[in-house]
C-alpha atoms as a PDB file:
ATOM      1  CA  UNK A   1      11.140  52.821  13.812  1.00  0.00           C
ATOM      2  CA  UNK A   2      10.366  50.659  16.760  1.00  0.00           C
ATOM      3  CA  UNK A   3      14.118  48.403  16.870  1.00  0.00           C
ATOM      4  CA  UNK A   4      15.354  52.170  16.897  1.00  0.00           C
ATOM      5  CA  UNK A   5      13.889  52.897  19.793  1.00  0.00           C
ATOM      6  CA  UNK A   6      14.276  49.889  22.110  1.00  0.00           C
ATOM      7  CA  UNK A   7      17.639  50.246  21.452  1.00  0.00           C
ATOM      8  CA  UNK A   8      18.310  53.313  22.964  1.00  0.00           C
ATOM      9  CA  UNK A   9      19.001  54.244  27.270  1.00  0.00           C
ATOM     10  CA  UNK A  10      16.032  56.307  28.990  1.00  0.00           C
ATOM     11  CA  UNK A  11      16.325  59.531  30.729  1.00  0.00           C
ATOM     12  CA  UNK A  12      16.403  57.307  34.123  1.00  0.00           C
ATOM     13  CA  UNK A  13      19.191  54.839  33.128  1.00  0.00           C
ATOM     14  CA  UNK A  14      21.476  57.564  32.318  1.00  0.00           C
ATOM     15  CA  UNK A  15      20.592  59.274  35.339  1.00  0.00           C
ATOM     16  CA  UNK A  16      20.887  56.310  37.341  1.00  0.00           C
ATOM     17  CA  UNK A  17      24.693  55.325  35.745  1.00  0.00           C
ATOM     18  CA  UNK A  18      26.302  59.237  36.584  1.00  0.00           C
ATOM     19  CA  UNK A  19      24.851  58.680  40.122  1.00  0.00           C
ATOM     20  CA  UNK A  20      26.749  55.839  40.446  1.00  0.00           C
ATOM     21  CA  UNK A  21      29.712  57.333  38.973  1.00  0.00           C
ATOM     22  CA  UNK A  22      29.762  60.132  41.232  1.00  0.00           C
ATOM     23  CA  UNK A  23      29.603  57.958  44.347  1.00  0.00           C
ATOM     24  CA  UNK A  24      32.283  55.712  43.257  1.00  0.00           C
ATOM     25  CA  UNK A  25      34.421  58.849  42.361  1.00  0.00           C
ATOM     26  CA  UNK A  26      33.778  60.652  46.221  1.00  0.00           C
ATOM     27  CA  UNK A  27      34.799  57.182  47.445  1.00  0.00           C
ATOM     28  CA  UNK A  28      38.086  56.935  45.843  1.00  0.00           C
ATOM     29  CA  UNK A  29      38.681  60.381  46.508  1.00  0.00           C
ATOM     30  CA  UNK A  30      38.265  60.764  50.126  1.00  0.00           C
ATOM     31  CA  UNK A  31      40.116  57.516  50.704  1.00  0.00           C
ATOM     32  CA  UNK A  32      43.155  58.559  48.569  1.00  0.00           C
ATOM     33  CA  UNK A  33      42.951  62.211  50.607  1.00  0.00           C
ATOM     34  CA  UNK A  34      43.740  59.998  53.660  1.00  0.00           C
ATOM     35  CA  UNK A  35      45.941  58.133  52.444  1.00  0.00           C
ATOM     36  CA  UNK A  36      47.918  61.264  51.005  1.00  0.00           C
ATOM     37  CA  UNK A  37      47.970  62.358  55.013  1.00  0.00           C
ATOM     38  CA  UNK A  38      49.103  59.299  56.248  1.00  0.00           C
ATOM     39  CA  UNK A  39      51.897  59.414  53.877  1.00  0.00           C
ATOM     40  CA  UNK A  40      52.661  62.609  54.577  1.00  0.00           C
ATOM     41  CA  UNK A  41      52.983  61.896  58.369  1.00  0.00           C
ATOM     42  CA  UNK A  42      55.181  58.849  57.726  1.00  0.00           C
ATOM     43  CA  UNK A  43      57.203  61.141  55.962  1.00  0.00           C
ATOM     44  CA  UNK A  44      57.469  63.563  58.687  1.00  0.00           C
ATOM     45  CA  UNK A  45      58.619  60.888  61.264  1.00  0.00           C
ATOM     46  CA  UNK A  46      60.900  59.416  58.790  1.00  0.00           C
ATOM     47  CA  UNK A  47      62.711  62.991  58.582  1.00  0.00           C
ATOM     48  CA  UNK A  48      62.996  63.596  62.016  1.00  0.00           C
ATOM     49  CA  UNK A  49      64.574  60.384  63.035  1.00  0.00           C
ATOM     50  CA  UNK A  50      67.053  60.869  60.038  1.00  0.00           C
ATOM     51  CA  UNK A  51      67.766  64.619  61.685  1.00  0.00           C
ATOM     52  CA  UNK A  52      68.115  63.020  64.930  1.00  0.00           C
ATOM     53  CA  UNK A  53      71.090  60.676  63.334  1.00  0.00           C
ATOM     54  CA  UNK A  54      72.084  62.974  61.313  1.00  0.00           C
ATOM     55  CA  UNK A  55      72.863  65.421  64.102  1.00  0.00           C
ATOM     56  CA  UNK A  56      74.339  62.530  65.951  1.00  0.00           C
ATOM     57  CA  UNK A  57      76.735  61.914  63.462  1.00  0.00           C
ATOM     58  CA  UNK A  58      77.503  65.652  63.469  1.00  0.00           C
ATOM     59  CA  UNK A  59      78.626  65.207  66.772  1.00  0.00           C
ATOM     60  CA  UNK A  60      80.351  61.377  66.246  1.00  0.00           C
ATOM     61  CA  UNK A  61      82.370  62.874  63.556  1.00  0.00           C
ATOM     62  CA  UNK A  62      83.556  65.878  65.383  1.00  0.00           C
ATOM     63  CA  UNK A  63      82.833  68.166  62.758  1.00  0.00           C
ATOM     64  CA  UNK A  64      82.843  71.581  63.333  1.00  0.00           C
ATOM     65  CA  UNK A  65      80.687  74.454  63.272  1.00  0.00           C
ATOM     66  CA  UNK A  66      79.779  76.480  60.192  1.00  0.00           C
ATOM     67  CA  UNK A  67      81.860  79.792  59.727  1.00  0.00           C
ATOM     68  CA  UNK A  68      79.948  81.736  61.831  1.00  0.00           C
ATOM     69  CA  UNK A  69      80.683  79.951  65.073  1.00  0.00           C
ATOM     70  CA  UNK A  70      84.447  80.145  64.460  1.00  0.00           C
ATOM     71  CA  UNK A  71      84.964  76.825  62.621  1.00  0.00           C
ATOM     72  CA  UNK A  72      85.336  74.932  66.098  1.00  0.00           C
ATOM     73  CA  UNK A  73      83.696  71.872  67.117  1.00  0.00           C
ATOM     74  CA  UNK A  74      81.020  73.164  69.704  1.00  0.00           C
ATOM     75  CA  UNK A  75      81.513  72.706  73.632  1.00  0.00           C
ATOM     76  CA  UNK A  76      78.412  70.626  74.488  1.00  0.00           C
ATOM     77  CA  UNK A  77      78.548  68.831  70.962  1.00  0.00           C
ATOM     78  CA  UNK A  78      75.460  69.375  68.518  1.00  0.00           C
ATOM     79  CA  UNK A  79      71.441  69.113  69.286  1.00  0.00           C
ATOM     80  CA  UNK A  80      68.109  69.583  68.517  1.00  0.00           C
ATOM     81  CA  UNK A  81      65.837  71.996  70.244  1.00  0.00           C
ATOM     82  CA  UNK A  82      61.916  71.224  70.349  1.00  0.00           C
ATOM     83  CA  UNK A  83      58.418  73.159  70.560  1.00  0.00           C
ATOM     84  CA  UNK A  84      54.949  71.881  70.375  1.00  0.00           C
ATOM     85  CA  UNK A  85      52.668  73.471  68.081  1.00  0.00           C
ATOM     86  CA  UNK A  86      55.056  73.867  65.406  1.00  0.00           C
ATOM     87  CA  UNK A  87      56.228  72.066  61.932  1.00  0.00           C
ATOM     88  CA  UNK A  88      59.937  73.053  62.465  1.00  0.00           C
ATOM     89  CA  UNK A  89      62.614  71.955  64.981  1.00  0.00           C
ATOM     90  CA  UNK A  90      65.925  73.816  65.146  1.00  0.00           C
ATOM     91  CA  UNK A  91      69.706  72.084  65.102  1.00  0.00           C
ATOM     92  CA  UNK A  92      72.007  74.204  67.165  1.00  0.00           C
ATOM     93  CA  UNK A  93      75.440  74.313  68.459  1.00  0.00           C
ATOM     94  CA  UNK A  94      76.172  73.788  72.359  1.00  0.00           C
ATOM     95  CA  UNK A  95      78.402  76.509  72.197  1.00  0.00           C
ATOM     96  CA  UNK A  96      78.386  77.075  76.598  1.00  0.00           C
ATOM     97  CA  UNK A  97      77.950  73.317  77.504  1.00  0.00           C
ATOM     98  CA  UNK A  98      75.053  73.726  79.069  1.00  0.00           C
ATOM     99  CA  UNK A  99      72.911  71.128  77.316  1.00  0.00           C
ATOM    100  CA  UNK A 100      70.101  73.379  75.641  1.00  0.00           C
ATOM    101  CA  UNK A 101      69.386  75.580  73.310  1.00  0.00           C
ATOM    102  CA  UNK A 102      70.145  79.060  73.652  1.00  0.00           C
ATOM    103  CA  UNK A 103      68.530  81.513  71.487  1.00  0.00           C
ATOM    104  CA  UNK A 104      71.202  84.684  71.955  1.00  0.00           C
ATOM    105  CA  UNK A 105      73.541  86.052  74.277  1.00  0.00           C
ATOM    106  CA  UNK A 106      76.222  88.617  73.913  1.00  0.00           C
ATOM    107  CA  UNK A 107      79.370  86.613  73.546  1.00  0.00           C
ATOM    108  CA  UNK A 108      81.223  87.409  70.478  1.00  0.00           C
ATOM    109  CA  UNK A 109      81.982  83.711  69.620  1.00  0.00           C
ATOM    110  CA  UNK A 110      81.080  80.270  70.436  1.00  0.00           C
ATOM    111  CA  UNK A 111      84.213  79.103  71.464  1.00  0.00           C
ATOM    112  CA  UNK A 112      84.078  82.212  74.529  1.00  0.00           C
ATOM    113  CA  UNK A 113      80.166  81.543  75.473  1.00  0.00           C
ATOM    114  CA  UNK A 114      79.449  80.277  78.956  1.00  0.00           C
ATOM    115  CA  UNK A 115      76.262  79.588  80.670  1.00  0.00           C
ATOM    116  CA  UNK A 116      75.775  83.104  82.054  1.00  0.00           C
ATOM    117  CA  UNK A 117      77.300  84.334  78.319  1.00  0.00           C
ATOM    118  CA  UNK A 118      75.578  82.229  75.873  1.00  0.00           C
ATOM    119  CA  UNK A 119      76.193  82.693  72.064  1.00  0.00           C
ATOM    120  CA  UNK A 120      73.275  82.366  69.756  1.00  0.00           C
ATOM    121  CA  UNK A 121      73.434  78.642  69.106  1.00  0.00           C
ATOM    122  CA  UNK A 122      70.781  78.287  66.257  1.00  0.00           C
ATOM    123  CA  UNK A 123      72.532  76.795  62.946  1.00  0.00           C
ATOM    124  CA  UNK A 124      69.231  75.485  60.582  1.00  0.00           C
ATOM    125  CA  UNK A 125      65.824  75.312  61.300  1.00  0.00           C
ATOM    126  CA  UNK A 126      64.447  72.001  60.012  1.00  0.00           C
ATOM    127  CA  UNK A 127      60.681  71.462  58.736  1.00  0.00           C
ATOM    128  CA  UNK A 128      58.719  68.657  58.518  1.00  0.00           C
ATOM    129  CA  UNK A 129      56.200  68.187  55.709  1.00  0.00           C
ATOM    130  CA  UNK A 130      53.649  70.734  55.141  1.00  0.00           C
ATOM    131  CA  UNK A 131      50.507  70.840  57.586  1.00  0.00           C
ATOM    132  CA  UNK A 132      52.446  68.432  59.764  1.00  0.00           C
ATOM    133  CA  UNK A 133      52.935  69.708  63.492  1.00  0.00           C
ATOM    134  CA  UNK A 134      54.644  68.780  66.794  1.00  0.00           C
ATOM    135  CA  UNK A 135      51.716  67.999  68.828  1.00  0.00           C
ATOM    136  CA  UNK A 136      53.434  66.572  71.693  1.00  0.00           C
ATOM    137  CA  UNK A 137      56.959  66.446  73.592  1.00  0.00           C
ATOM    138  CA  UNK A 138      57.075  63.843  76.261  1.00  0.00           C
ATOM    139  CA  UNK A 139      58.185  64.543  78.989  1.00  0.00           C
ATOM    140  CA  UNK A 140      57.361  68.226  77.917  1.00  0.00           C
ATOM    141  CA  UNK A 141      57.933  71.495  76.155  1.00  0.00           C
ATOM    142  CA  UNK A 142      60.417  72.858  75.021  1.00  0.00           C
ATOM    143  CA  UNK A 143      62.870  70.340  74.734  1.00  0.00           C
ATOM    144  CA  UNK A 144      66.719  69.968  73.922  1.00  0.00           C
ATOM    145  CA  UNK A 145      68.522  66.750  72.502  1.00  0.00           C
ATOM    146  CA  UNK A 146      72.403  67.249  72.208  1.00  0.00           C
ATOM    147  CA  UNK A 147      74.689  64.390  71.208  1.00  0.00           C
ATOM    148  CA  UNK A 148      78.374  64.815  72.199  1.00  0.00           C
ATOM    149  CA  UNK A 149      81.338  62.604  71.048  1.00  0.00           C
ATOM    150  CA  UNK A 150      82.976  59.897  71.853  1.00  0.00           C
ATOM    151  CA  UNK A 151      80.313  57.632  73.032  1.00  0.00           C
ATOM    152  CA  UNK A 152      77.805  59.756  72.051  1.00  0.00           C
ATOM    153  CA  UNK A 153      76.859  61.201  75.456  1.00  0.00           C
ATOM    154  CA  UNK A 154      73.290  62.310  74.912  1.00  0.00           C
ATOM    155  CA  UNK A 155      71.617  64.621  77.218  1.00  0.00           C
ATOM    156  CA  UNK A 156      68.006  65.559  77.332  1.00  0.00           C
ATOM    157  CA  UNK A 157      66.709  68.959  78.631  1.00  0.00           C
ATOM    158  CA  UNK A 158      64.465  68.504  81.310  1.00  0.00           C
ATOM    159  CA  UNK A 159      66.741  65.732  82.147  1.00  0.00           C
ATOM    160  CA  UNK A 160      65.087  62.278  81.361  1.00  0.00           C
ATOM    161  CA  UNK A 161      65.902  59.022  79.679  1.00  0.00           C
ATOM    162  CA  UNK A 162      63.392  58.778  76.734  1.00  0.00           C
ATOM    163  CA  UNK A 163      61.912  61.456  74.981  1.00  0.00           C
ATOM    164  CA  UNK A 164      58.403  60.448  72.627  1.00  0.00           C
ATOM    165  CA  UNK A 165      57.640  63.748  70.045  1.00  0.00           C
ATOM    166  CA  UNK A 166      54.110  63.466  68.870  1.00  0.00           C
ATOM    167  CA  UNK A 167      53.576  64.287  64.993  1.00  0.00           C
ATOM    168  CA  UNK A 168      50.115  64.577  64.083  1.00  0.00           C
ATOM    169  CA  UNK A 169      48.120  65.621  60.678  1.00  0.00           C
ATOM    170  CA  UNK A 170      44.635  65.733  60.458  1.00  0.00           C
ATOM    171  CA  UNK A 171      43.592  63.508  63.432  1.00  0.00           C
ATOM    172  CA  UNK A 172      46.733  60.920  62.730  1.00  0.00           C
ATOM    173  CA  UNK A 173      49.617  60.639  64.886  1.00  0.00           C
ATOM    174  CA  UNK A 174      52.813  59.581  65.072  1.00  0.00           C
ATOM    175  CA  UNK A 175      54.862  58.835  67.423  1.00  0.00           C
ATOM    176  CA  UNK A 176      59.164  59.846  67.212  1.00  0.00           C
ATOM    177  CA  UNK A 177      61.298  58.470  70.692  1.00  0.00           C
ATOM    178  CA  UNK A 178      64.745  58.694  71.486  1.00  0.00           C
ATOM    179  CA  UNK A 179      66.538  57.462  74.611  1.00  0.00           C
ATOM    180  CA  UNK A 180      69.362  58.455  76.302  1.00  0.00           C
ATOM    181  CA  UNK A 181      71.612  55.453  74.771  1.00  0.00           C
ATOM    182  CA  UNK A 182      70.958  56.634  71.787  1.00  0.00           C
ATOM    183  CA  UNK A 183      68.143  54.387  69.830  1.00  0.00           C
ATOM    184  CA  UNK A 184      65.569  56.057  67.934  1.00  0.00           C
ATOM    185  CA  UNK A 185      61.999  54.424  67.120  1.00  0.00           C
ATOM    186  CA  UNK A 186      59.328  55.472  65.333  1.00  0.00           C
ATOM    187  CA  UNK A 187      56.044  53.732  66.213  1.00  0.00           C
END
């Protein structure tokens, strides 16, 4: 009876072995919640630098506007138009070469918008990952990006010649530029 019962763990040990556990578990947890969030921020940037070429290309490859702008290639080219506080961006059509983003108008097509006759210009509004928002727009908000063919000629609404968009997700940022030659970094 005795070898039986040296053998076996006390009430403490066992105690002692879950507490450990459990610490090592809320470790590995937290840390891979983190690291879940900083993924999901490199993600984000990752997307909108490949919406920034992609809409660059758009305008490189003279493609034209979706149906409901009248098939045509766009008058100021192709762009994206930013907002802080948000986790979408939208890509629009320059329809009235006017270098921004114009939200409606009452000109019955793009190709007969002008500046004081916009047409409404939105074409997709793009997301980033989920809890992921625009925290900042350097050199500020809102912001329009439009690439125009051949070169690309890029213009930047307020005119400048590099534009840094701020991603952040819980307390981690990162940081999207683009200048007005055309090179986009994410740092």
């Amino acid at each position: 009876m005795q070898k039986a019962i040296d053998r076996a763990f006390t009430l403490i040990e066992v105690i002692i072995v879950i507490t450990v556990i459990l610490i090592l578990s809320s470790t590995v947890l937290t840390g891979y919640r983190q690291g879940e969030k900083q993924f999901s921020l490199q993600r984000s940037s990752h997307i909108l630098a490949q919406d920034l070429r992609n809409t660059q290309d758009m305008a490189m490859a003279g493609k034209k506007a979706p149906l409901a702008f009248g098939e045509v290639f766009p008058k100021g080219g192709y762009g994206l138009y930013f907002e802080t506080n948000l986790n979408s961006y939208i890509l629009f059509a320059d329809c009235n070469d006017n270098g921004q983003y114009d939200a409606g108008g009452a000109a019955s097509s793009c190709e007969s918008a002008t500046s004081a006759n916009p047409y409404p210009e939105r074409i997709e509004d793009l997301y980033l990952e989920t809890d992921t928002e625009i925290s900042g727009i350097s050199p500020s908000s809102p912001l329009s990006i439009t690439f125009f063919p051949p070169d690309p000629i890029i213009t930047i609404n307020p005119a400048t010649n590099l534009v840094i968009v701020t991603l952040s997700l819980g307390g981690n940022t990162r940081t999207v530029s683009i200048n007005t030659v055309g090179l986009i970094d994410i740092d």
